[in-house]
Protein backbone atom coordinates (compact mmCIF):
# COMPACT_ATOMS: atom_id res chain seq x y z
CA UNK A 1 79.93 137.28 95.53
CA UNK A 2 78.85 134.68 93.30
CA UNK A 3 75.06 134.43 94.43
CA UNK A 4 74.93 138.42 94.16
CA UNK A 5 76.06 137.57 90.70
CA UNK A 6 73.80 135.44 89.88
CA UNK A 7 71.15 137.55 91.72
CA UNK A 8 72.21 140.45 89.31
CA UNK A 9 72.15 138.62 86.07
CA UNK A 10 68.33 137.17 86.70
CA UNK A 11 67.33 140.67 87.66
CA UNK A 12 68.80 141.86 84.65
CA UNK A 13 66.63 139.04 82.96
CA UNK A 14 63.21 139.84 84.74
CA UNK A 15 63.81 143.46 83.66
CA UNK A 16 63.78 141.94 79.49
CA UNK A 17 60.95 139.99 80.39
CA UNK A 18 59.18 142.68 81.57
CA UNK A 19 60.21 145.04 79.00
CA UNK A 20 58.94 142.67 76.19
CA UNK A 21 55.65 141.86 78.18
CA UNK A 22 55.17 145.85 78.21
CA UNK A 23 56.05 146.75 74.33
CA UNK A 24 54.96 143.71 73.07
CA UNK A 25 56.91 141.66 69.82
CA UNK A 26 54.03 144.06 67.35
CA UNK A 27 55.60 147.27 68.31
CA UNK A 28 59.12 145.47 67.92
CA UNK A 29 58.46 144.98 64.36
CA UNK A 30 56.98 148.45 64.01
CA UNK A 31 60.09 150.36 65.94
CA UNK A 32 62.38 148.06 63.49
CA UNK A 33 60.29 149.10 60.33
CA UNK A 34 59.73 152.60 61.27
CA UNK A 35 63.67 152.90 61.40
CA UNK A 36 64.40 151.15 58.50
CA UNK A 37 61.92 153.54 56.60
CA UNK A 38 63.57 156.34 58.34
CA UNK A 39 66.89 155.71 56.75
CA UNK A 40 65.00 155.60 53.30
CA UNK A 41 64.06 159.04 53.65
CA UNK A 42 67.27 159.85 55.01
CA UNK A 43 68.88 158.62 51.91
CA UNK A 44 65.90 160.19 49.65
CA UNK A 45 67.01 163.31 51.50
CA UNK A 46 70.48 163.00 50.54
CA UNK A 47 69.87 161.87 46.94
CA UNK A 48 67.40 165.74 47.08
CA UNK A 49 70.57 167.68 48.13
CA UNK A 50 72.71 166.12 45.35
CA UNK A 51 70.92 167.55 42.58
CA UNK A 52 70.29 171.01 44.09
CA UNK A 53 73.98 171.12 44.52
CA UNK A 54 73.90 170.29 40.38
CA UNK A 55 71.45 172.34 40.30
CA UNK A 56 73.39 175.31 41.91
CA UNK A 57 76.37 174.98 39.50
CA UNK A 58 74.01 174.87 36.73
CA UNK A 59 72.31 178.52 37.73
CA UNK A 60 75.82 179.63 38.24
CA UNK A 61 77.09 178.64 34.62
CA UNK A 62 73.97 180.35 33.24
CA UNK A 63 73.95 183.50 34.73
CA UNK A 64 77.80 183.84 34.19
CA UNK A 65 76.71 183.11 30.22
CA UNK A 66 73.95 185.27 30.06
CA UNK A 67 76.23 188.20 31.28
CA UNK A 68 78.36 187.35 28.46
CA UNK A 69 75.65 187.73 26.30
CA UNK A 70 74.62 191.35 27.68
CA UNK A 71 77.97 192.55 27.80
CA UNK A 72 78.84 191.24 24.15
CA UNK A 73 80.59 194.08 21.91
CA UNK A 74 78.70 193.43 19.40
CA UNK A 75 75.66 191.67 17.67
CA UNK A 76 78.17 188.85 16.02
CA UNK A 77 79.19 187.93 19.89
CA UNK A 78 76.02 188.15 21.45
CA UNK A 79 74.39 186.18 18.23
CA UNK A 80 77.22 183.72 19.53
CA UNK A 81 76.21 183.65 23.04
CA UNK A 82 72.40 183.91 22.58
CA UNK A 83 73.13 180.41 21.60
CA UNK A 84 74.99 179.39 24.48
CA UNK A 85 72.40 180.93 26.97
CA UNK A 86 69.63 179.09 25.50
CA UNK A 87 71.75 175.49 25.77
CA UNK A 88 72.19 176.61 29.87
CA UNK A 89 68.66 177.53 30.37
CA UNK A 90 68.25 174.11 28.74
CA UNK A 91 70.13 172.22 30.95
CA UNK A 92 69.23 174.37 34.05
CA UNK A 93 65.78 172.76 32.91
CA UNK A 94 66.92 169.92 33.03
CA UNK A 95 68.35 170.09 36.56
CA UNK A 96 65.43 171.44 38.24
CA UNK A 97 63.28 168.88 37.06
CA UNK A 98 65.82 166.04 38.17
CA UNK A 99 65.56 168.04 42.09
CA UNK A 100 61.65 168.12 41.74
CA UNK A 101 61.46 164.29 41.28
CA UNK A 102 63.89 163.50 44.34
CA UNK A 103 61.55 165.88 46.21
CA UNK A 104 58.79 163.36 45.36
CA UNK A 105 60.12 160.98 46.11
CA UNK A 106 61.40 162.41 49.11
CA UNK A 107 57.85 163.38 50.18
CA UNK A 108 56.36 159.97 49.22
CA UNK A 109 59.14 158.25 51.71
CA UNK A 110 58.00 161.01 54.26
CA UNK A 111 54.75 159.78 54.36
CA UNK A 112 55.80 156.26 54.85
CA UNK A 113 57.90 157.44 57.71
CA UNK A 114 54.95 159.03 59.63
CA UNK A 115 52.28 156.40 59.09
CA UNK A 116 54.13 153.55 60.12
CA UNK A 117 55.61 155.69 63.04
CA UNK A 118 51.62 155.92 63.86
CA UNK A 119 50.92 152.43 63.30
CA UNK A 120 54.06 152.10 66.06
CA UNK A 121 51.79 154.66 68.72
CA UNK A 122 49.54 151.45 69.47
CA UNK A 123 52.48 149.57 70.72
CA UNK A 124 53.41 152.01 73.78
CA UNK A 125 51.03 150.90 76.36
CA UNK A 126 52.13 153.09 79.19
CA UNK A 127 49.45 156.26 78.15
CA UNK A 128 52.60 159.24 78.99
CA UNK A 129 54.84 157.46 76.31
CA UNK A 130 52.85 157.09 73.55
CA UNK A 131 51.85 160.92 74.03
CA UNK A 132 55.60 162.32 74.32
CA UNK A 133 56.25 159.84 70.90
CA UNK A 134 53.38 161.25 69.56
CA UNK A 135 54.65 164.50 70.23
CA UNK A 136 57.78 163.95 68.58
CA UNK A 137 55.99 162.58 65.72
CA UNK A 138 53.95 166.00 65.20
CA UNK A 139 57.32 168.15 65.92
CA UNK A 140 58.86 166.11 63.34
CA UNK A 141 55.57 166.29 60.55
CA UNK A 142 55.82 169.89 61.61
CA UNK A 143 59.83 169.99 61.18
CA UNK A 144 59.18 168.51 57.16
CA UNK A 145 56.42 170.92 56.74
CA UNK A 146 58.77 173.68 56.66
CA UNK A 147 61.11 171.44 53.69
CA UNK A 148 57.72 171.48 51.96
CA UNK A 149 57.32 175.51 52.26
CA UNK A 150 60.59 175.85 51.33
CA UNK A 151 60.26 173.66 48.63
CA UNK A 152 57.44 175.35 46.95
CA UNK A 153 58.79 178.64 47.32
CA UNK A 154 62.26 177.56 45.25
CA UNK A 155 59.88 176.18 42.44
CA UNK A 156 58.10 179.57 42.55
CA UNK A 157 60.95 181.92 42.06
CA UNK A 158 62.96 179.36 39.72
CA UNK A 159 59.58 179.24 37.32
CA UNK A 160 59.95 183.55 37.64
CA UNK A 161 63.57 183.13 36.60
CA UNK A 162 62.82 180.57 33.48
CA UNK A 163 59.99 183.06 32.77
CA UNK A 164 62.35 185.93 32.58
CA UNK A 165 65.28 184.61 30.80
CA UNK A 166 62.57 182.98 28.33
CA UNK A 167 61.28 185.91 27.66
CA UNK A 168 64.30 188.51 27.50
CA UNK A 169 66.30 185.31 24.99
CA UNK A 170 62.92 185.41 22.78
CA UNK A 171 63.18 189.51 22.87
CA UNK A 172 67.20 189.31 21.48
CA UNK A 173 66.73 186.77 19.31
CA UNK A 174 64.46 189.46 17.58
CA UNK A 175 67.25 192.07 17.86
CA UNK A 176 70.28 192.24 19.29
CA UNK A 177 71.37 195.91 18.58
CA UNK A 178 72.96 198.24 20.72
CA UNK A 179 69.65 200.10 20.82
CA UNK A 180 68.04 196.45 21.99
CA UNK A 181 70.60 196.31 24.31
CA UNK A 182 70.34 199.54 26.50
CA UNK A 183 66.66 199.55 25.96
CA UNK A 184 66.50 196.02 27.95
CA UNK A 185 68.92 197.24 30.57
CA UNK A 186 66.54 200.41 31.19
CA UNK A 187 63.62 198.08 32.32
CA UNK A 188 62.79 196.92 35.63
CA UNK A 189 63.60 192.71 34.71
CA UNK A 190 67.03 192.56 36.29
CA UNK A 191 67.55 188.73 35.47
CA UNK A 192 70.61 188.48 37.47
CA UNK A 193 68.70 189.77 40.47
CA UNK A 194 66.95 187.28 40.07
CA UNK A 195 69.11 184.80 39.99
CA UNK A 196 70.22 186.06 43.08
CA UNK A 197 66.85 185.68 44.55
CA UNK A 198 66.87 182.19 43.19
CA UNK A 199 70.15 181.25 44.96
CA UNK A 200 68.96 182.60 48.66
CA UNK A 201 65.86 180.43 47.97
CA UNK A 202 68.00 177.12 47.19
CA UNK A 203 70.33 178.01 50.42
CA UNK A 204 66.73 177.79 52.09
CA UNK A 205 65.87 174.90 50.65
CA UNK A 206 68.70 172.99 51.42
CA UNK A 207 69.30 173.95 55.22
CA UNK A 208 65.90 173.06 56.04
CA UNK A 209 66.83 169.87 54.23
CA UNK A 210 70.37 169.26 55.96
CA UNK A 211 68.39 170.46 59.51
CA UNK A 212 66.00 167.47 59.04
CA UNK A 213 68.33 164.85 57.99
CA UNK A 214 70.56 165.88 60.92
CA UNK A 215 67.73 165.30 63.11
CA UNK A 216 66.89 161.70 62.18
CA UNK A 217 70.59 160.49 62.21
């Protein structure tokens, strides 16, 4: 029992040996650097999805206040409101520009991630290894690419609602009569359409998000 013990625990320690002779201590540091810059961009990722979520609320707020202003009785309360609206489109601004700069720096920690996890491909000396990791490295670039598209498509349709709202608060602060009123609800710029629009496109944004950070836990 005791020699089959011992037999065990040095075959245990040949197979450590081996393993380290075959990786190599390079590729050690690159696997432990690779992971540690994968848990940057998971946090980066995290940091993203906080300030859509403030970003969300934000939208929310100034739609609801821009309805107030449409559906004002008269010009005293939308005069009132036309205020309000323009101190939400302010700080929806605001919040869209805080999401755009977690997204860089999101992207920058991306491309961290991926060139050091190439750097790592020189370390897996048995050739059917390194190609499945390689693999996995081009799912994954692939995987982000679609966070990208997604990315870029939010920006587009929240610059088409700033655009529109700009545009329709510039129009009432010029008049804000009844007549001014039913004359902007007979055109085609349905702003609150497009705020819907806006909100599928965040949803978008953040499940591609939440699907890649779920993949690198």
């Amino acid at each position: 029992m005791h020699r089959k013990g011992r037999e065990t625990r040095m075959a245990a320690v040949v197979a450590v040996a081996l393993v380290a002779a075959l990786v190599g201590a390079g590729s050690a540091t690159a696997q432990g650097k690779v992971q540690k810059v994968s848990k940057k961009l998971v946090d980066k990722a995290e940091d993203t999805l906080k300030k859509i979520k403030d970003a969300e609320k934000q939208l929310d707020k100034t739609t609801d206040r821009y309805g107030k202003l449409i559906d004002g009785k008269n010009v005293k309360a939308r005069r009132k409101e036309h205020g309000k609206v323009t101190d939400e489109m302010k700080k929806l601004g605001k919040r869209a520009k805080d999401v755009r700069e977690k997204a860089r720096d999101m992207e920058k920690e991306a491309s961290k991630f991926f060139r050091e996890w190439d750097k790592g491909l020189d370390g897996i000396k048995d050739p059917e290894l390194r190609a499945l990791s390689r693999q996995s490295m081009t799912d994954s670039e692939e995987q982000y690419g679609q966070i990208i598209r997604a990315g870029r498509t939010t920006a587009d349709q929240y610059d088409a609602y700033g655009a529109m709202l700009g545009n329709q608060l510039k129009y009432l602060e010029l008049d804000m009569s009844d007549n001014a009123i039913e004359k902007l609800k007979s055109t085609n710029q349905d702003l609150r359409g497009e705020a819907k629009e806006l909100e599928s496109r965040v949803s978008g944004f953040k499940a591609e998000i939440k699907r890649y950070v779920k993949a690198l836990k």
